[in-house]
N, C-alpha and C. Protein backbone atom coordinates (compact mmCIF):
# COMPACT_ATOMS: atom_id res chain seq x y z
N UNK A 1 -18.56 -35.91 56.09
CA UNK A 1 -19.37 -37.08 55.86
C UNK A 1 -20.20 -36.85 54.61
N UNK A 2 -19.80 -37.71 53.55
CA UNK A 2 -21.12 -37.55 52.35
C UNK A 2 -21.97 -38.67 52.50
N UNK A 3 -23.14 -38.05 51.94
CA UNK A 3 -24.13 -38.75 51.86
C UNK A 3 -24.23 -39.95 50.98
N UNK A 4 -24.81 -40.79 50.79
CA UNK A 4 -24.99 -42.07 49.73
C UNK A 4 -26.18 -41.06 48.54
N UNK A 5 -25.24 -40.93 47.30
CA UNK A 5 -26.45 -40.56 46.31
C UNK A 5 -26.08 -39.27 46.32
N UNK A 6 -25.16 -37.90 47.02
CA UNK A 6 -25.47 -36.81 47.06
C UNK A 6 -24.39 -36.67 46.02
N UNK A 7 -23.16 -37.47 45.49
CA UNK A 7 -22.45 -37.50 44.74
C UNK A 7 -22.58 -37.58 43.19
N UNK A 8 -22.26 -36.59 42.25
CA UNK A 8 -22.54 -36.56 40.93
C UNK A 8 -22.04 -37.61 39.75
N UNK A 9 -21.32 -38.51 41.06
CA UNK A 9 -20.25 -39.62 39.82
C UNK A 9 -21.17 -40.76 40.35
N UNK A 10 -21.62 -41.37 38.84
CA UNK A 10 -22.25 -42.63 38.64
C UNK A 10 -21.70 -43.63 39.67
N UNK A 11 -22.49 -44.52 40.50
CA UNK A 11 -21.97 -45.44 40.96
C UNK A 11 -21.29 -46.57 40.45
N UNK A 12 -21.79 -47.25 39.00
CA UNK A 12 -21.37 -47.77 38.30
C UNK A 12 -20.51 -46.97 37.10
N UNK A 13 -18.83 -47.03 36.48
CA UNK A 13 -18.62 -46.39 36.00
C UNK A 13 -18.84 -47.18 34.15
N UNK A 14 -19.07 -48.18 33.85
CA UNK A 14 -19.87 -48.26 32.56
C UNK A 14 -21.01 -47.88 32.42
N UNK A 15 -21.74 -47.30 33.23
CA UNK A 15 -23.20 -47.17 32.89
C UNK A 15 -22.92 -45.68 32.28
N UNK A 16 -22.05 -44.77 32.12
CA UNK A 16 -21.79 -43.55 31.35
C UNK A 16 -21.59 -43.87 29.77
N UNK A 17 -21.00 -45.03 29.55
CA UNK A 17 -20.90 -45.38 28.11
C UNK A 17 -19.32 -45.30 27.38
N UNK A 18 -18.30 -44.40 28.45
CA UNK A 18 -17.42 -44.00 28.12
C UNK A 18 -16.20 -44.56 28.90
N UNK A 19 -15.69 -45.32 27.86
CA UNK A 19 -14.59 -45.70 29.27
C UNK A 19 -13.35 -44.89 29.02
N UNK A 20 -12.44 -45.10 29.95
CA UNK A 20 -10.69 -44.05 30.02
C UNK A 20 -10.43 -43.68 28.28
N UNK A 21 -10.23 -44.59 27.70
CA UNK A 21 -9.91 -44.99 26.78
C UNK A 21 -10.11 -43.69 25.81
N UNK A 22 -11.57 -43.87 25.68
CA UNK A 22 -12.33 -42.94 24.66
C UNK A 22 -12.47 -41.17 25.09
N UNK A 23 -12.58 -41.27 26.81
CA UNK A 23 -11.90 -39.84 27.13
C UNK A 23 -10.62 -39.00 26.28
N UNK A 24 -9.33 -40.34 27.01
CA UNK A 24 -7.98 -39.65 26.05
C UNK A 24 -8.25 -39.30 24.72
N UNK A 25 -9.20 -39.88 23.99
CA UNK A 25 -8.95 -40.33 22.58
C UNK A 25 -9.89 -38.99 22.31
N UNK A 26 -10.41 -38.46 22.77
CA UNK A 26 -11.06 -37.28 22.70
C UNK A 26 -10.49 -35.80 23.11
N UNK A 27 -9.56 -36.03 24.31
CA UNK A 27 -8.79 -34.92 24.61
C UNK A 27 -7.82 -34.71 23.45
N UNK A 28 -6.84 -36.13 22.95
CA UNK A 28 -6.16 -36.39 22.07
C UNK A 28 -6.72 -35.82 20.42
N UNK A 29 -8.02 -35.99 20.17
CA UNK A 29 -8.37 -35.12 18.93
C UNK A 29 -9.06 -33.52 19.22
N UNK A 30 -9.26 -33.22 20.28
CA UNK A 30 -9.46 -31.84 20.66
C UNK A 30 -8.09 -31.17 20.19
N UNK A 31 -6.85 -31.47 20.86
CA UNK A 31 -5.37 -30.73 21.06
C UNK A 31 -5.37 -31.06 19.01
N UNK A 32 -5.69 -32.26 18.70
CA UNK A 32 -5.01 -32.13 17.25
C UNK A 32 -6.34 -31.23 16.55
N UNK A 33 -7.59 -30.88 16.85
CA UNK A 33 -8.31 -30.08 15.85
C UNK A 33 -7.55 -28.56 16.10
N UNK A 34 -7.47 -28.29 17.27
CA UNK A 34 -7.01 -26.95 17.12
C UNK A 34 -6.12 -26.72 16.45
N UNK A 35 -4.53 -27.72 16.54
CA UNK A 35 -3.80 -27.61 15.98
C UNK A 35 -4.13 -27.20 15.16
N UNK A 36 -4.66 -28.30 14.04
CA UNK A 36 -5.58 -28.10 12.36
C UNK A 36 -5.96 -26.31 12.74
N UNK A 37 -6.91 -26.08 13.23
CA UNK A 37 -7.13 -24.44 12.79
C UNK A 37 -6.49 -23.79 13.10
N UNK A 38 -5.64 -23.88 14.05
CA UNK A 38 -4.49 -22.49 14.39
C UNK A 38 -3.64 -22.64 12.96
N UNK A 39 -3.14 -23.94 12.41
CA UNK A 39 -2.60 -24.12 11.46
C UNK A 39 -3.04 -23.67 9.83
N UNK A 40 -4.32 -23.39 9.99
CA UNK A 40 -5.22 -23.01 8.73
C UNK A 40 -5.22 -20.95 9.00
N UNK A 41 -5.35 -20.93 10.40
CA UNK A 41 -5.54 -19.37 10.50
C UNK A 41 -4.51 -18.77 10.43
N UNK A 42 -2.70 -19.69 10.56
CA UNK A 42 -1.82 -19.10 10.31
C UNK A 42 -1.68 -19.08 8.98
N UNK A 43 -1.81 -19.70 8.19
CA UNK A 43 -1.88 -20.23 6.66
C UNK A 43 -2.46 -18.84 5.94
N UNK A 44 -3.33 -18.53 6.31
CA UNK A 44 -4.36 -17.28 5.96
C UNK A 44 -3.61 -15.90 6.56
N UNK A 45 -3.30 -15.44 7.63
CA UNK A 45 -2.94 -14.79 8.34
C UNK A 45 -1.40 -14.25 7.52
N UNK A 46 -0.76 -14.98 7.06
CA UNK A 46 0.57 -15.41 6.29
C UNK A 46 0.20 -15.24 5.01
N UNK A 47 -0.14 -15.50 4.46
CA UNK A 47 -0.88 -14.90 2.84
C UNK A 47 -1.44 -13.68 2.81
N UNK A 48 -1.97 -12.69 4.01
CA UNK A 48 -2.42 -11.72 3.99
C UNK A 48 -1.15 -10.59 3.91
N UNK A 49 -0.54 -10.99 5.06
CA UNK A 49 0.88 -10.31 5.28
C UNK A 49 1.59 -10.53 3.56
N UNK A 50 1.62 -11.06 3.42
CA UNK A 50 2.29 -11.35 2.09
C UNK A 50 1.84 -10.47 0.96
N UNK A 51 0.73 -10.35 1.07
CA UNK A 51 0.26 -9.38 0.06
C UNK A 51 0.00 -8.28 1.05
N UNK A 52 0.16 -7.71 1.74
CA UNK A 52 0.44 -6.43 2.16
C UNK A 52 2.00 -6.03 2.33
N UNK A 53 2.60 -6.78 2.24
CA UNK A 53 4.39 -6.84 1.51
C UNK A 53 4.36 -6.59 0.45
N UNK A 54 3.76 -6.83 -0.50
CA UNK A 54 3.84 -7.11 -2.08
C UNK A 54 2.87 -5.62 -2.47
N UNK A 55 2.14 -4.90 -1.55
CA UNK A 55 1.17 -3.57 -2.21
C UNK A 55 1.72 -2.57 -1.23
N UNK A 56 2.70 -2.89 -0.61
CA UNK A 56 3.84 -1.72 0.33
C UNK A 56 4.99 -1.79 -1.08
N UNK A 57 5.96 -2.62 -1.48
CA UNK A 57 6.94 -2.80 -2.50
C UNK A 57 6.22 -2.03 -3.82
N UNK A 58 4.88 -2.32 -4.05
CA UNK A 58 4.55 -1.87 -5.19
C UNK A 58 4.04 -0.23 -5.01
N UNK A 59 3.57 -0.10 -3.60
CA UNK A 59 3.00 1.70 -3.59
C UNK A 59 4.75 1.98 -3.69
N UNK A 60 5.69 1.62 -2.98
CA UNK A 60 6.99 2.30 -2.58
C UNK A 60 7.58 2.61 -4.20
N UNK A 61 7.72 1.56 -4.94
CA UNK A 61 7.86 1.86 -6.31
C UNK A 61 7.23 2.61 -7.31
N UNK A 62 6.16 2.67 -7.03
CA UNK A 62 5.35 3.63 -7.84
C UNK A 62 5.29 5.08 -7.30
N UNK A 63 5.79 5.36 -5.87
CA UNK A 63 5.61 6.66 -5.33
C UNK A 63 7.33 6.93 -5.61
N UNK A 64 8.11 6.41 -5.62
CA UNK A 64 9.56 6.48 -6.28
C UNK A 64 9.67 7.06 -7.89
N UNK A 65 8.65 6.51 -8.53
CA UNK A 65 8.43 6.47 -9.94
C UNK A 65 7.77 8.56 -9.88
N UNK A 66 7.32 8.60 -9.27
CA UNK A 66 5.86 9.60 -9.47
C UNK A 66 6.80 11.03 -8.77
N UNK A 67 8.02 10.25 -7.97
CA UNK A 67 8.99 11.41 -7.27
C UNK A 67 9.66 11.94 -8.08
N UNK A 68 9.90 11.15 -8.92
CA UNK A 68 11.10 11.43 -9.54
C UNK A 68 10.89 12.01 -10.60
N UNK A 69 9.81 11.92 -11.37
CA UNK A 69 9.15 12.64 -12.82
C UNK A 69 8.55 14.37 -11.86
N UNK A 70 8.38 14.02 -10.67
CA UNK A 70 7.98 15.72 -10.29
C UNK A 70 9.11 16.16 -10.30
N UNK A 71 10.86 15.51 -9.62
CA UNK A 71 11.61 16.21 -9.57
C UNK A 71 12.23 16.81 -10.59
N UNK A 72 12.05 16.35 -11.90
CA UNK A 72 12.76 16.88 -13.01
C UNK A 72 11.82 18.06 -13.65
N UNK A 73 10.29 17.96 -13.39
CA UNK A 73 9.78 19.11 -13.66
C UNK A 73 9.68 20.38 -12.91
N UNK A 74 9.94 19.90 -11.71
CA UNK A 74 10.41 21.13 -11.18
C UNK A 74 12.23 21.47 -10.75
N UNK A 75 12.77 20.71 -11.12
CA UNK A 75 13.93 20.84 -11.70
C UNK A 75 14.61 22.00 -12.93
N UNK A 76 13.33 21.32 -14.05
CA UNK A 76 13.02 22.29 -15.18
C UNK A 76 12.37 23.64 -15.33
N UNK A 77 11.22 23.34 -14.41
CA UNK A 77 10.83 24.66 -14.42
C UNK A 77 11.43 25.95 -13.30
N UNK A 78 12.16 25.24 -12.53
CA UNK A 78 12.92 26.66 -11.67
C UNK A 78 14.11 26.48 -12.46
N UNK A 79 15.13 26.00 -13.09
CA UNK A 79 15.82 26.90 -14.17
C UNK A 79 15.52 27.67 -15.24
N UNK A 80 14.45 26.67 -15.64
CA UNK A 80 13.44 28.12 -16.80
C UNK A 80 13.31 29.28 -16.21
N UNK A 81 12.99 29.43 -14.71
CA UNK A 81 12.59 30.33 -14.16
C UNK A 81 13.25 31.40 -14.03
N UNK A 82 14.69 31.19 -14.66
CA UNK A 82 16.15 32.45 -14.55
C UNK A 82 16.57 32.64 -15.13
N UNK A 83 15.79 31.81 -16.67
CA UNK A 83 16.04 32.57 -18.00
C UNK A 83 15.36 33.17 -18.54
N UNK A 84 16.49 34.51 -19.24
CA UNK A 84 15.89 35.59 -20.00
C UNK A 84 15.11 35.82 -20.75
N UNK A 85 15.08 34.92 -21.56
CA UNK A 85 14.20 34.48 -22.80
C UNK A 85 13.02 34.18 -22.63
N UNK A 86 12.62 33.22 -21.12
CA UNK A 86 11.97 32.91 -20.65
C UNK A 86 10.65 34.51 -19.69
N UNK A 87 11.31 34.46 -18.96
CA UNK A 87 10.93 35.56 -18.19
C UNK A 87 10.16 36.87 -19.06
N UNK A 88 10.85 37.30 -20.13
CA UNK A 88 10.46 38.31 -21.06
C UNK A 88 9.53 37.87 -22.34
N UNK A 89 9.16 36.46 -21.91
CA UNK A 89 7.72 36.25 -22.75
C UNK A 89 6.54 36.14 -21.78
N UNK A 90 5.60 36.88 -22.07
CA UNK A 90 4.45 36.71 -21.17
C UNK A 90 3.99 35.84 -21.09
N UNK A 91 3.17 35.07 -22.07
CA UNK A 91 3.07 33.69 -22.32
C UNK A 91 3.43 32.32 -21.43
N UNK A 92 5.08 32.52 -21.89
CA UNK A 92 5.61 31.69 -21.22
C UNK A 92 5.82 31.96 -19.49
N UNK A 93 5.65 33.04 -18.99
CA UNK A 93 5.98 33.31 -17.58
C UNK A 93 4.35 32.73 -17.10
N UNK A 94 3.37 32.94 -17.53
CA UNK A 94 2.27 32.62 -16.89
C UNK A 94 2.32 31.04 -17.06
N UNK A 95 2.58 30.75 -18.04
CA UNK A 95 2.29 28.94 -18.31
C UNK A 95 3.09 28.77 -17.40
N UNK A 96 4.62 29.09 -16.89
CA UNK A 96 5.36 28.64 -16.09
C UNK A 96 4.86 29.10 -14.70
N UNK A 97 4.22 29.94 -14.42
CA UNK A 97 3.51 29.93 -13.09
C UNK A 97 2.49 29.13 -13.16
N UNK A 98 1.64 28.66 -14.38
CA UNK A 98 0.56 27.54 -13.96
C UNK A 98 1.29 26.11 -13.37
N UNK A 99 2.41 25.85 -14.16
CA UNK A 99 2.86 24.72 -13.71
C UNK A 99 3.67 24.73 -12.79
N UNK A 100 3.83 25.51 -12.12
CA UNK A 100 5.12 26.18 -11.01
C UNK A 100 3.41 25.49 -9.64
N UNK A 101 2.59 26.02 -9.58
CA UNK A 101 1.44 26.16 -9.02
C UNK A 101 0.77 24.93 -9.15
N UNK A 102 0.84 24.11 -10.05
CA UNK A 102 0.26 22.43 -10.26
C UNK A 102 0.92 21.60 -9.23
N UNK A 103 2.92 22.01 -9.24
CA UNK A 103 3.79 21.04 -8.89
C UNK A 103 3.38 21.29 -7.00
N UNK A 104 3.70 23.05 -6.84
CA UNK A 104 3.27 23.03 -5.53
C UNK A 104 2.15 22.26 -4.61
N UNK A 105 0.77 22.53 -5.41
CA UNK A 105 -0.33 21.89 -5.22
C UNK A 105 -0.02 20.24 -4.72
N UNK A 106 0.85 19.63 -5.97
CA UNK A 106 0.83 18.37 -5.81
C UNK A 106 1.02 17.88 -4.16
N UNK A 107 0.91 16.70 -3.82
CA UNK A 107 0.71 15.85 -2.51
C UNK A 107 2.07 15.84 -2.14
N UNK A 108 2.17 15.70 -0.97
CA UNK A 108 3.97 15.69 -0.40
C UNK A 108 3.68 13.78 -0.30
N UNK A 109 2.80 14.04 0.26
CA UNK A 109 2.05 12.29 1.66
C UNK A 109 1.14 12.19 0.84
N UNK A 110 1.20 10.79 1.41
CA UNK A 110 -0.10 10.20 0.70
C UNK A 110 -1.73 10.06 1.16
N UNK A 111 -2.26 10.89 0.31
CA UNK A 111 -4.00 11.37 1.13
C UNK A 111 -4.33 10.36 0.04
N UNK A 112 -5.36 9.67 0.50
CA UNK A 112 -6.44 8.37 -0.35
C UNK A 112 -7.79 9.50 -1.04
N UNK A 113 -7.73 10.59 -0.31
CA UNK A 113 -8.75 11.51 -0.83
C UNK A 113 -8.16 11.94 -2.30
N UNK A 114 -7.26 11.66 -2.19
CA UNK A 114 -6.50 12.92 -3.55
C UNK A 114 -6.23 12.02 -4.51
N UNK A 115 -6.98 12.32 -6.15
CA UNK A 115 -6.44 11.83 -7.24
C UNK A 115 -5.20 12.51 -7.16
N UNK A 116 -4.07 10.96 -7.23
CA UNK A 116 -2.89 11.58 -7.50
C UNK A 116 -2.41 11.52 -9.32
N UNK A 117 -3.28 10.85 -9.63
CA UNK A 117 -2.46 10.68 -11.24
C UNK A 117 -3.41 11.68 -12.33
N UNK A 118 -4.67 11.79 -11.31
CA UNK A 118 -5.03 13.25 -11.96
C UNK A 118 -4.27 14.44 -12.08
N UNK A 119 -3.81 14.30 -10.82
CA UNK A 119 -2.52 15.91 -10.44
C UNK A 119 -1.58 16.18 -11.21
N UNK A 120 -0.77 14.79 -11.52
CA UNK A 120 0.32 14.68 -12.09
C UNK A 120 -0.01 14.26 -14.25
N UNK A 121 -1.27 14.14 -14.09
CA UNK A 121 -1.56 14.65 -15.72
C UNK A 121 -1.84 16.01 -15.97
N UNK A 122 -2.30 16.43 -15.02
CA UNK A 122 -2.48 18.30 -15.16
C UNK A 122 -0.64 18.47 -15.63
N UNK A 123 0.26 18.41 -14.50
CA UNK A 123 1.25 18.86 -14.66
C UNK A 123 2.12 18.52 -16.21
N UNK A 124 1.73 16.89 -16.36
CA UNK A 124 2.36 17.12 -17.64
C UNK A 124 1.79 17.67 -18.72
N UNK A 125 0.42 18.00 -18.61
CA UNK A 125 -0.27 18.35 -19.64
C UNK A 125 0.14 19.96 -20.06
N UNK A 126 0.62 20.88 -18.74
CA UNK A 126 1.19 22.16 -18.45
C UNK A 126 2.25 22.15 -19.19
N UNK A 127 3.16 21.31 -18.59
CA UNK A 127 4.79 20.97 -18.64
C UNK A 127 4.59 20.83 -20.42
N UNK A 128 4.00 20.49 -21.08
CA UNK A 128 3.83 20.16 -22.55
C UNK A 128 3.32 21.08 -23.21
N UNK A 129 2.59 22.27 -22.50
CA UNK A 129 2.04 22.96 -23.39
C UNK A 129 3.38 24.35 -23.39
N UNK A 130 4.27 24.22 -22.18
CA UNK A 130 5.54 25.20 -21.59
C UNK A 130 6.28 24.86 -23.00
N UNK A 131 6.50 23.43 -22.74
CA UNK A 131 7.56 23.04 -24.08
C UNK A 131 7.74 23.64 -25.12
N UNK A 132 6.32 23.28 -25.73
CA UNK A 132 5.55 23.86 -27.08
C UNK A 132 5.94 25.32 -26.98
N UNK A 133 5.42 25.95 -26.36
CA UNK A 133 5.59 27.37 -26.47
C UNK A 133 6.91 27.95 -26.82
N UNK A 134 7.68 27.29 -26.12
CA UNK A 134 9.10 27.61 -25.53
C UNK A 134 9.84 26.75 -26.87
N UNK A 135 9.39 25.69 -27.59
CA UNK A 135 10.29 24.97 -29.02
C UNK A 135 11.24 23.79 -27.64
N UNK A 136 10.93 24.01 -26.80
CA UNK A 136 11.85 23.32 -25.76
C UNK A 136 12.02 21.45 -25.91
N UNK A 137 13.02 20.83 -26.19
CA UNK A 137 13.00 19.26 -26.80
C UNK A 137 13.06 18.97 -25.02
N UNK A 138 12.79 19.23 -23.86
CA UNK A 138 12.93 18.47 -22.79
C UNK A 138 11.51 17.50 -22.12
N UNK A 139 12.41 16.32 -22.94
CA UNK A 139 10.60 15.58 -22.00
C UNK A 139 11.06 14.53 -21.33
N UNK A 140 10.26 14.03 -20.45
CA UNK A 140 10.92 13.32 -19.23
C UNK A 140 10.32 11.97 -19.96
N UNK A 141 11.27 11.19 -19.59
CA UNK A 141 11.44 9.96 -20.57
C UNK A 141 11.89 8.86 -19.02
N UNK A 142 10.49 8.04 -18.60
CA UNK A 142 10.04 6.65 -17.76
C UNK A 142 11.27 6.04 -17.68
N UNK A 143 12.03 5.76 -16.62
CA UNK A 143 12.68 4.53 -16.63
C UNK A 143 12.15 3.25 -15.80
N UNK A 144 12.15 2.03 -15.70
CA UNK A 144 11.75 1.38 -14.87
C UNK A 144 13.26 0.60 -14.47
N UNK A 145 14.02 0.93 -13.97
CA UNK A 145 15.21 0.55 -13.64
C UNK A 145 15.71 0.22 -11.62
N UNK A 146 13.87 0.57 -11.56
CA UNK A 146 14.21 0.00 -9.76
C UNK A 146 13.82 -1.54 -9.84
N UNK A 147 14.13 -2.10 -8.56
CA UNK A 147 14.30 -3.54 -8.43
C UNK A 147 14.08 -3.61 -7.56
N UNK A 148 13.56 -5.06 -6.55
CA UNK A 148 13.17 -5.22 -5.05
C UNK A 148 13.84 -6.66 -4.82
């Protein structure tokens, strides 16, 4: 049994101000605002990804680039390392252990702590002074011949 009055719904239903009408028409722009922002936060969300695609392609290429100039110097310097000529100058055996010792040093992985293009100017700066010493014409010569 309810009481007369204990009920929270107006007895009269215009006296709220709102009729059926303007309810739907309100549920109806609730469902379309969200839409609108889920549609704006995917928008954003999608542009972010995008450029974290685009600075993955570009670290992957540049750590491709940075592999491949270590591999030829130490390429170079462990065959230097078994020649005669080489070996029986003092000079040159220590410069070739400084840069033998730069390449090791260098990063395998990538630490955010570690200047890496500091590392890899030591080495060529080594690798150049080996040359010199040595009359040696081997210098590693940039290609940009990768593609995505």
């Amino acid at each position: 049994f309810i009481m007369p009055g204990s009920c929270p719904v107006p007895e009269h239903p215009e006296d709220t101000g709102n009729d059926i009408n303007d309810v739907f028409e309100d549920i109806f722009l609730t469902e379309e605002r969200i839409v609108e922002e889920s549609f704006h936060q995917g928008l954003e969300d999608g542009q972010q990804q995008e450029s974290v695609e685009e600075a993955h392609d570009y670290g992957y290429k540049k750590g491709a680039e940075i592999g491949r100039e270590i591999g030829f110097y130490e390429t170079v310097v462990s065959e230097l390392s078994t020649q005669e000529e080489v070996t029986s100058n003092e000079k040159a055996t220590a410069l070739l252990g400084e840069v033998q010792t730069a390449l090791n040093k260098f990063p395998r992985e990538n630490d955010p702590d570690v200047d890496l293009l500091h590392g890899l100017q030591q080495i060529r700066n080594k690798y150049r002074r080996l040359c010199a010493l040595l009359k040696l014409p081997l210098k590693y010569v940039q290609t940009n011949d990768l593609s995505f």
